[in-house]
C-alpha atoms as a PDB file:
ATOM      1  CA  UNK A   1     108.928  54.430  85.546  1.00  0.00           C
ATOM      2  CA  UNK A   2     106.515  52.048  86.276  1.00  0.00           C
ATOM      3  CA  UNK A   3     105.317  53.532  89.427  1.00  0.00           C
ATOM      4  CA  UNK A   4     104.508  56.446  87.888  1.00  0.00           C
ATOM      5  CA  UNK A   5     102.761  54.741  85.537  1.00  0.00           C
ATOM      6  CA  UNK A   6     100.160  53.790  88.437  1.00  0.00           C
ATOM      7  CA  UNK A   7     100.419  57.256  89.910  1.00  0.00           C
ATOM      8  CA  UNK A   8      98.924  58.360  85.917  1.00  0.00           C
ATOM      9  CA  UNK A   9      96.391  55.607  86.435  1.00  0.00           C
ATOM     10  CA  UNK A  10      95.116  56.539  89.214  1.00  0.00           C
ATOM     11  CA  UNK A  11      95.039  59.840  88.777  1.00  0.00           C
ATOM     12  CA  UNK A  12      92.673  59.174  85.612  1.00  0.00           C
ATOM     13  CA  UNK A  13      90.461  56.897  87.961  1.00  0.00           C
ATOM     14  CA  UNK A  14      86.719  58.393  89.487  1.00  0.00           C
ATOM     15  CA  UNK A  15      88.802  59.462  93.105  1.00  0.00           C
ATOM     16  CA  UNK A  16      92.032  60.912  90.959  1.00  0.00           C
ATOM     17  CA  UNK A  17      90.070  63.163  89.472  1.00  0.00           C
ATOM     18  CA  UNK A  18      87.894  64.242  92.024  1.00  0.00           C
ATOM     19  CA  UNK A  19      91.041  64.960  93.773  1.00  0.00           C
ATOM     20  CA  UNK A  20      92.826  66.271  90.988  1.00  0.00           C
ATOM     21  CA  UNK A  21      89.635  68.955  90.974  1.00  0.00           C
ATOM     22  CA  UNK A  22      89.558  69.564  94.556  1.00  0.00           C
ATOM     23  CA  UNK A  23      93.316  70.550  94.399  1.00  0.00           C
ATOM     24  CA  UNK A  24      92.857  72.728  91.555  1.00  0.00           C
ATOM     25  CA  UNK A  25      90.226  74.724  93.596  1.00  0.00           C
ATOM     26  CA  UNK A  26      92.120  75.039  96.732  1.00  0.00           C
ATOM     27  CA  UNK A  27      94.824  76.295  94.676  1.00  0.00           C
ATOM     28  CA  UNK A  28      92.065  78.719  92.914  1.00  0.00           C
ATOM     29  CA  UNK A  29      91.010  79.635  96.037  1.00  0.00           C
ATOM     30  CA  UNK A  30      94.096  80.053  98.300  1.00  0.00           C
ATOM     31  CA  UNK A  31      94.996  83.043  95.412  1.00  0.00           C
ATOM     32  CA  UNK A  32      91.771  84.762  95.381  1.00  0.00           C
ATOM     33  CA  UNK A  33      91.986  84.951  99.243  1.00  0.00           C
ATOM     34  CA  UNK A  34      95.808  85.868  99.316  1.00  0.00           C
ATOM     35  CA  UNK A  35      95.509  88.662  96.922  1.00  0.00           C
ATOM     36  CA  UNK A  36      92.693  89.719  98.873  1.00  0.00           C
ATOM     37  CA  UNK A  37      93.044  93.613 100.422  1.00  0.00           C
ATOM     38  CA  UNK A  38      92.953  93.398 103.948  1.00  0.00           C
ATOM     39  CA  UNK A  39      92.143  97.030 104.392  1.00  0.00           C
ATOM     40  CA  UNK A  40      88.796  96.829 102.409  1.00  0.00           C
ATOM     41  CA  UNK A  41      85.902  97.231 104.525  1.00  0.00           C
ATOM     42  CA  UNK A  42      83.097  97.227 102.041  1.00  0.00           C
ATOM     43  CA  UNK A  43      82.412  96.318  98.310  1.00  0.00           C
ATOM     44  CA  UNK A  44      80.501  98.838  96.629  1.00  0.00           C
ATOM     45  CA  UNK A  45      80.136  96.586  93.717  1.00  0.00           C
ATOM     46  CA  UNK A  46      81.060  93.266  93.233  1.00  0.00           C
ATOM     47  CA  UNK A  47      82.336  91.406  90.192  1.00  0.00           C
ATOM     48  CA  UNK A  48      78.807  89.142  90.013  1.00  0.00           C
ATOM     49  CA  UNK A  49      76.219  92.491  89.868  1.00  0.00           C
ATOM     50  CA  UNK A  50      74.874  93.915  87.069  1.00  0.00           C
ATOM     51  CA  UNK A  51      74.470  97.815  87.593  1.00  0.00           C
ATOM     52  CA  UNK A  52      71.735  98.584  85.205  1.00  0.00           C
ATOM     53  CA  UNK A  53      69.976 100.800  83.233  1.00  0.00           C
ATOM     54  CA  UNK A  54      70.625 103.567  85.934  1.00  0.00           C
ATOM     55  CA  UNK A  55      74.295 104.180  87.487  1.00  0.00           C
ATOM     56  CA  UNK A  56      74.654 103.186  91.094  1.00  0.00           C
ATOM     57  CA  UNK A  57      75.506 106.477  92.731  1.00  0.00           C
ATOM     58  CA  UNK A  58      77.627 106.877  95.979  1.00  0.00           C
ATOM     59  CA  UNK A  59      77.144 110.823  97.240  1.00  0.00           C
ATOM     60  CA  UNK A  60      80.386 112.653  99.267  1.00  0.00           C
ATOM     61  CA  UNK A  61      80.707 115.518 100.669  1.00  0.00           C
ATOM     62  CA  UNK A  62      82.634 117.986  98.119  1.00  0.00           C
ATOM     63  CA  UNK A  63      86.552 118.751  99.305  1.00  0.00           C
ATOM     64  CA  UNK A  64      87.608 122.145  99.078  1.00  0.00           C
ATOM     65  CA  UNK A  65      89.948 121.624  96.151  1.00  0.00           C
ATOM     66  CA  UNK A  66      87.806 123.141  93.743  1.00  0.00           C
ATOM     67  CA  UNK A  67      87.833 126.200  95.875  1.00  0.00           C
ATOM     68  CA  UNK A  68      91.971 126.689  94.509  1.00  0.00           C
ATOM     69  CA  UNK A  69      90.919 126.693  90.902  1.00  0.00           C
ATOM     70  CA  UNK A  70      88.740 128.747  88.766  1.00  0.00           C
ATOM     71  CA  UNK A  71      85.220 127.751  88.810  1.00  0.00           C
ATOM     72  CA  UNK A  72      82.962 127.666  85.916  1.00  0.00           C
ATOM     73  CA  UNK A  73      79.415 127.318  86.749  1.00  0.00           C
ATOM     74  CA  UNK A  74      77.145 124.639  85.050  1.00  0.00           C
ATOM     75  CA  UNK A  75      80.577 122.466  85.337  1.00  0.00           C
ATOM     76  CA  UNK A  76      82.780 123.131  88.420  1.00  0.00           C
ATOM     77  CA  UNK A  77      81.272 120.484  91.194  1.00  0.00           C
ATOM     78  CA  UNK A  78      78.375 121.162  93.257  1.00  0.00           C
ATOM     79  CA  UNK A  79      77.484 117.792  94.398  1.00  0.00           C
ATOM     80  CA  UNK A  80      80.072 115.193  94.565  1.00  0.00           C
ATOM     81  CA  UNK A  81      80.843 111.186  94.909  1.00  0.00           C
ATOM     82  CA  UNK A  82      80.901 108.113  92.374  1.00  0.00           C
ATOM     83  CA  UNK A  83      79.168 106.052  90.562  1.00  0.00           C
ATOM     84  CA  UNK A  84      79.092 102.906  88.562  1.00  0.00           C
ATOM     85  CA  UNK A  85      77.093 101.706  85.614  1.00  0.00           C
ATOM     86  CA  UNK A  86      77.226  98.206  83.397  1.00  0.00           C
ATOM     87  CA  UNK A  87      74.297  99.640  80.880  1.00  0.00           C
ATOM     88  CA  UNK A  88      76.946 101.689  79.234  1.00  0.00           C
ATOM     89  CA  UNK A  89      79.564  99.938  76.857  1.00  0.00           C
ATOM     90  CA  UNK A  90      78.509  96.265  75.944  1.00  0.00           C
ATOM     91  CA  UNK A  91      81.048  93.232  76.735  1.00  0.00           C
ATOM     92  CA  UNK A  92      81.176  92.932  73.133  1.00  0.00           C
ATOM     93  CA  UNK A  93      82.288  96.905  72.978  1.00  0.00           C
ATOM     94  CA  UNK A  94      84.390  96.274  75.669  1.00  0.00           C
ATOM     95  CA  UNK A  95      86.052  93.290  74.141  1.00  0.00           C
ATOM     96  CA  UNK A  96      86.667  95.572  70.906  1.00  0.00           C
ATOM     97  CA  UNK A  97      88.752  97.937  72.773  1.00  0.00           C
ATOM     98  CA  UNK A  98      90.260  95.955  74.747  1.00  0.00           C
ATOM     99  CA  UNK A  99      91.655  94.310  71.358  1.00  0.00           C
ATOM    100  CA  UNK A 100      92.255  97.605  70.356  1.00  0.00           C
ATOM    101  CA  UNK A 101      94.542  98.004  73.251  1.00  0.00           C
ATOM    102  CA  UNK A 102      96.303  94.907  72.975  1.00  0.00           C
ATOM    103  CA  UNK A 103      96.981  95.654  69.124  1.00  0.00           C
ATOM    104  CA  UNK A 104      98.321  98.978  70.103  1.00  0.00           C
ATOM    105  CA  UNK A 105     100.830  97.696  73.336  1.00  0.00           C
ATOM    106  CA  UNK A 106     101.923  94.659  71.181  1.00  0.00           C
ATOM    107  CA  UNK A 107     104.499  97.295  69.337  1.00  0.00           C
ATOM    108  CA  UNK A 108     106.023  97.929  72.174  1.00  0.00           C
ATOM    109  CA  UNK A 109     104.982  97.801  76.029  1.00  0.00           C
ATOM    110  CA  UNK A 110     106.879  98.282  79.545  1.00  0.00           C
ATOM    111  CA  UNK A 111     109.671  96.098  81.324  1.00  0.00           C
ATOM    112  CA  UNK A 112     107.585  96.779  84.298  1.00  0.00           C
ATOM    113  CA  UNK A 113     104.179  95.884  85.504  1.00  0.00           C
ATOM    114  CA  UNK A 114     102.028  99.033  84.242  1.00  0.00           C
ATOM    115  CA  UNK A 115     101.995 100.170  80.372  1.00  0.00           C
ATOM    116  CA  UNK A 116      99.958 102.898  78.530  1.00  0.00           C
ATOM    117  CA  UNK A 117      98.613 103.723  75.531  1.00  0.00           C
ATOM    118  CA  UNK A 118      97.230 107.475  74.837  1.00  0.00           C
ATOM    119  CA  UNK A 119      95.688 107.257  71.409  1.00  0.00           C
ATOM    120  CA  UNK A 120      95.320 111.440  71.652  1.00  0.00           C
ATOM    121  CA  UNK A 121      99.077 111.881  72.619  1.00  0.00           C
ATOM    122  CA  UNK A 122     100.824 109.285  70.901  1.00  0.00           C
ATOM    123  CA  UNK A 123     102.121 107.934  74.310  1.00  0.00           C
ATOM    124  CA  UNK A 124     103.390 104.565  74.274  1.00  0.00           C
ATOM    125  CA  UNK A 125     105.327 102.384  77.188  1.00  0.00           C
ATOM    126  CA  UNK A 126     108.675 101.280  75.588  1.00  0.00           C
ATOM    127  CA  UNK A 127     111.044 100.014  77.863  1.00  0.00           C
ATOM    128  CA  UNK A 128     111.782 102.208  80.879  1.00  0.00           C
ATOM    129  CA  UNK A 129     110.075 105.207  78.603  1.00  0.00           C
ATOM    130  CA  UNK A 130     107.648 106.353  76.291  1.00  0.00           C
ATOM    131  CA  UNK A 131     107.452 107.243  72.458  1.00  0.00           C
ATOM    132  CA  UNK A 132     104.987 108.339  70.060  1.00  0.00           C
ATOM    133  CA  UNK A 133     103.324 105.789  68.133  1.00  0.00           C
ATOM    134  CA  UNK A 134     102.537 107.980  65.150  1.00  0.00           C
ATOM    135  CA  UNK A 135     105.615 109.139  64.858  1.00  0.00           C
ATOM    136  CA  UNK A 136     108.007 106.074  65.697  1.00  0.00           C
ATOM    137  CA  UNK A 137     105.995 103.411  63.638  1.00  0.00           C
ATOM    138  CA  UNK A 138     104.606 105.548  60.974  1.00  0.00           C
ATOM    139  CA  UNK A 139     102.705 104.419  58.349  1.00  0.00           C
ATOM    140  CA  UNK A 140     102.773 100.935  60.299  1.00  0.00           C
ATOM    141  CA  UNK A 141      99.806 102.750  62.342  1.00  0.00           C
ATOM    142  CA  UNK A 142      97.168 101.714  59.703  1.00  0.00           C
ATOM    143  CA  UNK A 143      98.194  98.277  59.705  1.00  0.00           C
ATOM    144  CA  UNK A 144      97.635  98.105  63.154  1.00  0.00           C
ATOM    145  CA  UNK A 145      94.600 100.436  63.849  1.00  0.00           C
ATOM    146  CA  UNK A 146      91.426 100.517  61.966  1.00  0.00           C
ATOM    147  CA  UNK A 147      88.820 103.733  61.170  1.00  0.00           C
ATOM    148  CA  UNK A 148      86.214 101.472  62.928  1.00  0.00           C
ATOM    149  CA  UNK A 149      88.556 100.956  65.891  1.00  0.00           C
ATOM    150  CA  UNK A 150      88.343 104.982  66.534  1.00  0.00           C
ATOM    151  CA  UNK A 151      84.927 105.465  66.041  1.00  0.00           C
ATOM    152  CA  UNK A 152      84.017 102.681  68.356  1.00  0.00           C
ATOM    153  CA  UNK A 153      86.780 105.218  70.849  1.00  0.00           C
ATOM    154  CA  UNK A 154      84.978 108.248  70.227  1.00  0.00           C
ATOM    155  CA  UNK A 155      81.666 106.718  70.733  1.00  0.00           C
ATOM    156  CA  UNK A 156      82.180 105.437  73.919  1.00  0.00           C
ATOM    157  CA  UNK A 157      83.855 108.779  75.164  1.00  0.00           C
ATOM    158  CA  UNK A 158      81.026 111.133  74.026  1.00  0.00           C
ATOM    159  CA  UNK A 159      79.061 108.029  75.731  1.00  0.00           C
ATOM    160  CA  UNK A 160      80.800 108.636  78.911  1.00  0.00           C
ATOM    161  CA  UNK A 161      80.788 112.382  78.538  1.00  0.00           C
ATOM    162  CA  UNK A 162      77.028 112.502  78.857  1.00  0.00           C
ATOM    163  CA  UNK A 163      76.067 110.094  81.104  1.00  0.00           C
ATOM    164  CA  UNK A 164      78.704 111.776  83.886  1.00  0.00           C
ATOM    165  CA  UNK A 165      77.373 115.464  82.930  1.00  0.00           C
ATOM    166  CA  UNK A 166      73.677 113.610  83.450  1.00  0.00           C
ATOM    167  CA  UNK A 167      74.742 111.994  86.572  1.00  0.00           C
ATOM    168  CA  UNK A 168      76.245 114.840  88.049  1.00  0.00           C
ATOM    169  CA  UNK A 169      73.466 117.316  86.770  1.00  0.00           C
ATOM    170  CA  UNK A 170      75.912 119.466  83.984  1.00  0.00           C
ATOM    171  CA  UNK A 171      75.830 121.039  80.857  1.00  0.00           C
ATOM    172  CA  UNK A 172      77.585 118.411  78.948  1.00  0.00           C
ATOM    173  CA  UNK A 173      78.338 121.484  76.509  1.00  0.00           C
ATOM    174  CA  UNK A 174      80.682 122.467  79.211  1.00  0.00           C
ATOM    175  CA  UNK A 175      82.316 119.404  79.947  1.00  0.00           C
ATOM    176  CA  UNK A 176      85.690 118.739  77.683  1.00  0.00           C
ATOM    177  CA  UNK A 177      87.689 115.877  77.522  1.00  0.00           C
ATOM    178  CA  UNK A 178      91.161 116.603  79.147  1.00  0.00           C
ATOM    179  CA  UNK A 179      94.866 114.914  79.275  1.00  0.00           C
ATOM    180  CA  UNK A 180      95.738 112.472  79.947  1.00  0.00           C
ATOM    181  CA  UNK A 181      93.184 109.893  79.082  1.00  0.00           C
ATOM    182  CA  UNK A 182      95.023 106.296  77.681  1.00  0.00           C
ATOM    183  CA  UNK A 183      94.758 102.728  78.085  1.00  0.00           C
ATOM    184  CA  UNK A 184      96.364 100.896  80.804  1.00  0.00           C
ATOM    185  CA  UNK A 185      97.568  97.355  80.613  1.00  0.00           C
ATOM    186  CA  UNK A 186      98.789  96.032  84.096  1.00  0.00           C
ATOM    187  CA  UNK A 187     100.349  93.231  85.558  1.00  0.00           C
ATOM    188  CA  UNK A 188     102.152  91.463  88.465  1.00  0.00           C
ATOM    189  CA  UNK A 189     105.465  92.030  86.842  1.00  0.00           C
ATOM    190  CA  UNK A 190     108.164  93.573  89.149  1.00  0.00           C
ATOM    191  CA  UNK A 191     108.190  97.465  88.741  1.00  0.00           C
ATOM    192  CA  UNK A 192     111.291  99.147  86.326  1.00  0.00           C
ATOM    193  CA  UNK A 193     110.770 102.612  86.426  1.00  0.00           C
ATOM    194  CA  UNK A 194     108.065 104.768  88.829  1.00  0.00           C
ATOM    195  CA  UNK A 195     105.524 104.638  85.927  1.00  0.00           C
ATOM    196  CA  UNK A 196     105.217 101.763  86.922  1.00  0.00           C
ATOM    197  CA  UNK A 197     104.140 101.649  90.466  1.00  0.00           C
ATOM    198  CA  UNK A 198     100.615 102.418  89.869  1.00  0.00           C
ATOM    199  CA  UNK A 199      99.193 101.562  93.329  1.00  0.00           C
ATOM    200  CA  UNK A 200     100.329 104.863  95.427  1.00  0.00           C
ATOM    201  CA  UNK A 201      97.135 106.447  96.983  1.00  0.00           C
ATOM    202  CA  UNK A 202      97.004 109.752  94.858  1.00  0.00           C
ATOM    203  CA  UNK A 203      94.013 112.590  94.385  1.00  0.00           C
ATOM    204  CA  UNK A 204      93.274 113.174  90.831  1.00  0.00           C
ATOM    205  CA  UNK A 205      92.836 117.266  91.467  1.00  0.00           C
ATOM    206  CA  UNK A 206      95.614 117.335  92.693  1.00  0.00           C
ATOM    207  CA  UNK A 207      97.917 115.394  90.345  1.00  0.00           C
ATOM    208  CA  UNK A 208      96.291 117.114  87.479  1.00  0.00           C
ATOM    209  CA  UNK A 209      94.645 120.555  88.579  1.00  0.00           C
ATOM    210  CA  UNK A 210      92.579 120.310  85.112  1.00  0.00           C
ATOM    211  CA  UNK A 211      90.686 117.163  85.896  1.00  0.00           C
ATOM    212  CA  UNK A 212      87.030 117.659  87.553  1.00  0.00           C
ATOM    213  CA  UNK A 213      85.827 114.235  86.594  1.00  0.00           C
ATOM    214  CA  UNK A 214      87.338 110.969  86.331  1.00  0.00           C
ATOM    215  CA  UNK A 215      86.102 107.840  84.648  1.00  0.00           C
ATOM    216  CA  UNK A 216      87.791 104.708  84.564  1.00  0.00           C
ATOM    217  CA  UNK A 217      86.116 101.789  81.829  1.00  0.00           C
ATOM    218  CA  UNK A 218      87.195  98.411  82.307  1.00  0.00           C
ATOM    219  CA  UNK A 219      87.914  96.286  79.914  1.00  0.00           C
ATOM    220  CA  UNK A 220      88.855  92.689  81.616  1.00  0.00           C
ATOM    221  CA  UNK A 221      87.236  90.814  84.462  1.00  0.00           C
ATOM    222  CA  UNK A 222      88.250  90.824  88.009  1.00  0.00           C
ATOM    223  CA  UNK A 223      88.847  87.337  89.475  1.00  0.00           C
ATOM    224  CA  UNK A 224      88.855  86.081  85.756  1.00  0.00           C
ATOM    225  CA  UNK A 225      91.180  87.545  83.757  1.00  0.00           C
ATOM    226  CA  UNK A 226      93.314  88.679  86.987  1.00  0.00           C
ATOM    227  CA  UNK A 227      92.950  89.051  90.836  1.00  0.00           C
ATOM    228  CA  UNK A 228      94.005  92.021  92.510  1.00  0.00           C
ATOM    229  CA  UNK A 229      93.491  95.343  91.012  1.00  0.00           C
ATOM    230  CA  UNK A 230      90.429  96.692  92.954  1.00  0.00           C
ATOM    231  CA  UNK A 231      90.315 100.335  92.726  1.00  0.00           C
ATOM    232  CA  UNK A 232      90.002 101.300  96.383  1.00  0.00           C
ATOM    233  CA  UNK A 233      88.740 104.576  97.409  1.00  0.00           C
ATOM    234  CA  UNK A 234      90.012 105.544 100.577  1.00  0.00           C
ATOM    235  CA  UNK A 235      87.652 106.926 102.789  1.00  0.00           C
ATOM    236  CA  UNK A 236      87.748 108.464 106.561  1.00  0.00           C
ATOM    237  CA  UNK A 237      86.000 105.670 108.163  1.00  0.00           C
ATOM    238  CA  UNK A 238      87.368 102.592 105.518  1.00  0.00           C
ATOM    239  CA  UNK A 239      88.099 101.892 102.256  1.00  0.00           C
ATOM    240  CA  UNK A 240      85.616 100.892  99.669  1.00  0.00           C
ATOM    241  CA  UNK A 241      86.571  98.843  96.132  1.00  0.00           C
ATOM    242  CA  UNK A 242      84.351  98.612  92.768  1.00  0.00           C
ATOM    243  CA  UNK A 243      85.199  95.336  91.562  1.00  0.00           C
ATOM    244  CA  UNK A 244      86.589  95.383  87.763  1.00  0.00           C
ATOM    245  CA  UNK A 245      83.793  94.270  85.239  1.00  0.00           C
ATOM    246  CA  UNK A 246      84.370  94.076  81.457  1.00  0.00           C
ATOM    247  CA  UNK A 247      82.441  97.062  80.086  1.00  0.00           C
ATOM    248  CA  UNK A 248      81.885  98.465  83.676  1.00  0.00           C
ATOM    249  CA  UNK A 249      82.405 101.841  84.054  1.00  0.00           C
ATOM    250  CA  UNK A 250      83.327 103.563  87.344  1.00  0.00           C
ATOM    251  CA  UNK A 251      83.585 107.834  87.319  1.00  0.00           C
ATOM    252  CA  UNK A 252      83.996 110.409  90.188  1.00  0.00           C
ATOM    253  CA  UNK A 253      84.309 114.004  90.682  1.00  0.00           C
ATOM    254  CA  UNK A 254      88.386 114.475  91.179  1.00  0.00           C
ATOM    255  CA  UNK A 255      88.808 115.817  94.225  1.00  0.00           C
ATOM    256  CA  UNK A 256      90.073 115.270  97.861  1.00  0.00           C
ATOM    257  CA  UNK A 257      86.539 113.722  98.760  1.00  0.00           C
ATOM    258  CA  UNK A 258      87.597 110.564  95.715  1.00  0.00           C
ATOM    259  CA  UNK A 259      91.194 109.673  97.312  1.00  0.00           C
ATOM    260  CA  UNK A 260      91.826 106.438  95.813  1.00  0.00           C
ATOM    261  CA  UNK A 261      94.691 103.737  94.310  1.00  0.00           C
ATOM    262  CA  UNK A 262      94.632 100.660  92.796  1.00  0.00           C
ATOM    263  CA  UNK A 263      95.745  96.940  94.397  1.00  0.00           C
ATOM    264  CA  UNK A 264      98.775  95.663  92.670  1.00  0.00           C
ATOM    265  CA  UNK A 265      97.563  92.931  89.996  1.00  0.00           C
ATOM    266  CA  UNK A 266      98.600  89.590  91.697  1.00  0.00           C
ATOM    267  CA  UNK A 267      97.994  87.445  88.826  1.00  0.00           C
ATOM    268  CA  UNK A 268      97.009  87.856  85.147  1.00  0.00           C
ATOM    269  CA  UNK A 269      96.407  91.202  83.607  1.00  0.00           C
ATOM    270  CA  UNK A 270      94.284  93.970  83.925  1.00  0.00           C
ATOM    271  CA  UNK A 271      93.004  96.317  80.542  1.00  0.00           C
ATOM    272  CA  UNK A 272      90.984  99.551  80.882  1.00  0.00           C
ATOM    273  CA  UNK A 273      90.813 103.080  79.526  1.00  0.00           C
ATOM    274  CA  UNK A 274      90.814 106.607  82.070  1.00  0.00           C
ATOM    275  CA  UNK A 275      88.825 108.803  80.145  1.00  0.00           C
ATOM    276  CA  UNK A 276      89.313 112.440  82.427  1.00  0.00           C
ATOM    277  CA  UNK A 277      87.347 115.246  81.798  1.00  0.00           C
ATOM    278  CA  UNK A 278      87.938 119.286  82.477  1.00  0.00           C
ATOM    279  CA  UNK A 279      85.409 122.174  82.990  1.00  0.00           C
ATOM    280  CA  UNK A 280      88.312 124.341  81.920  1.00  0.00           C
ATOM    281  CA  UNK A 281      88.446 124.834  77.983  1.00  0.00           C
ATOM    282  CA  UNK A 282      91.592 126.180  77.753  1.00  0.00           C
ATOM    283  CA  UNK A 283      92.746 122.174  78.640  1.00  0.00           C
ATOM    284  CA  UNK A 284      90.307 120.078  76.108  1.00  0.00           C
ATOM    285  CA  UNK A 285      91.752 118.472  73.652  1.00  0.00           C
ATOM    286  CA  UNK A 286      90.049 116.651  70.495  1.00  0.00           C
ATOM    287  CA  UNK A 287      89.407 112.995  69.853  1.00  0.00           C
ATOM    288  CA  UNK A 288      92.102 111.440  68.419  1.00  0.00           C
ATOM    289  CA  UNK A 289      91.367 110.664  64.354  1.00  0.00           C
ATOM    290  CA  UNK A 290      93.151 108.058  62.255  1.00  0.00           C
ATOM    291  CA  UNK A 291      92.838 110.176  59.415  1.00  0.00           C
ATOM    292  CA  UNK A 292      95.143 112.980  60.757  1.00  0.00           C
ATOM    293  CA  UNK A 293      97.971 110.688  61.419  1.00  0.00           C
END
């Protein structure tokens, strides 16, 4: 007892703490370099740069996906890549939704690492599967959202809407939101069910033949709230990662030329919103509206 007395002692002396400190950022370090993806060969944009007024934009050559689908001109791609923007949605906006979110997955939520919440669909992660909020919890749902919660949501989509349709050189008039488009809260926790193994390379086109552009708002900070994460699009000669800002928001036409997926979170966890969009009407769907649950 008494020598660890001294061992406290010392610890509180000038050296203890610089030592103390010194192992704390070793440790830091050591798990910001061992989460690290070794296959990344460049950062498009990193955690520290502020993207703004004017989106960063990364031109690719368009795949031939679009060619298997209807085209609908003003809308259908013509020029493709991504691009990323932090003059969009404040941090303040950001940190609104991402309460939002956290409200919303506190009712329920994944055993696993990934869980969503679609506020159009009603989707919620429970367990190993999903149920509607409005339906399973009711009148609960105005105790636990707020009108000001959805118009800040609607806001920040129509938001999105136009500055992809100006980015890309649309008709925003032709441009409709599409399914699905939710929340994502993600973690380090072991994977339950296959929802929950987010980080398989995938092409949006082709999971979802409606989608022509994809958008992806982040609502937490990379190397802050959690390490890990990148999205990595994966690219002929090397794979390139935006690094997760909160408020950033990365979007991307949906084809074959945008093949990405997403590190697994090593530590901490990761919020942000994939808000998808459609040149086909016949798959839009509305904003979601307290008032009509």
């Amino acid at each position: 007892f008494d020598t660890l007395k001294l061992h406290l002692a010392w610890l509180q002396t000038a050296p203890g703490l610089l030592l103390v400190t010194l192992l704390a950022c070793g440790t830091s370090l050591w798990l910001y370099l061992s989460t690290a993806d070794a296959d990344i060969t460049e950062t498009l944009v990193g955690r520290g740069e502020l993207v703004s007024p004017q989106p960063r934009v990364f031109a690719v050559p368009c795949s031939e996906d679009y060619d298997q689908h209807k085209r609908f001109p003003g809308c259908t791609p013509q020029k493709c890549g991504r691009a990323v923007t932090d003059g969009l949605v404040s941090r303040e906006e950001a940190q609104a939704l991402r309460r939002l979110a956290e409200r919303g997955l506190a009712l329920a939520g994944s055993e696993g690492g990934a869980s969503i919440l679609d506020l159009h669909s009603g989707a919620l992660s429970m367990g190993k599967q999903f149920v509607n909020i409005y339906r399973y919890f009711g009148d609960q749902i105005g105790e636990v959202f707020t009108q000001e919660d959805f118009r800040l949501y609607r806001d920040v989509r129509r938001r999105i809407q136009d500055t992809i349709a100006q980015t890309f050189g649309l008709d925003v008039s032709l441009l409709f939101l599409t399914k699905p488009t939710f929340f994502s809260r993600i973690n380090s926790t072991e994977a339950k069910t296959q929802h929950d193994e987010y980080w398989h390379p995938h092409i949006d086109k082709v999971t979802y033949g409606s989608f022509d552009y994809t958008s992806l708002l982040y609502l937490t900070d990379y190397g802050t709230d959690f390490t890990g994460g990148r999205f990595i699009f994966m690219d002929k000669d090397g794979n390139r990662t935006v690094e997760p800002r909160a408020g950033r928001l990365s979007f991307f036409s949906s084809g074959s030329e945008n093949l990405h997926r997403v590190e697994r979170v090593a530590w901490g966890t990761r919020f942000a919103i994939t808000v998808s969009f459609t040149c086909d009407p016949a798959h839009a769907i509305a904003d979601p509206s307290l008032a009509a649950v």
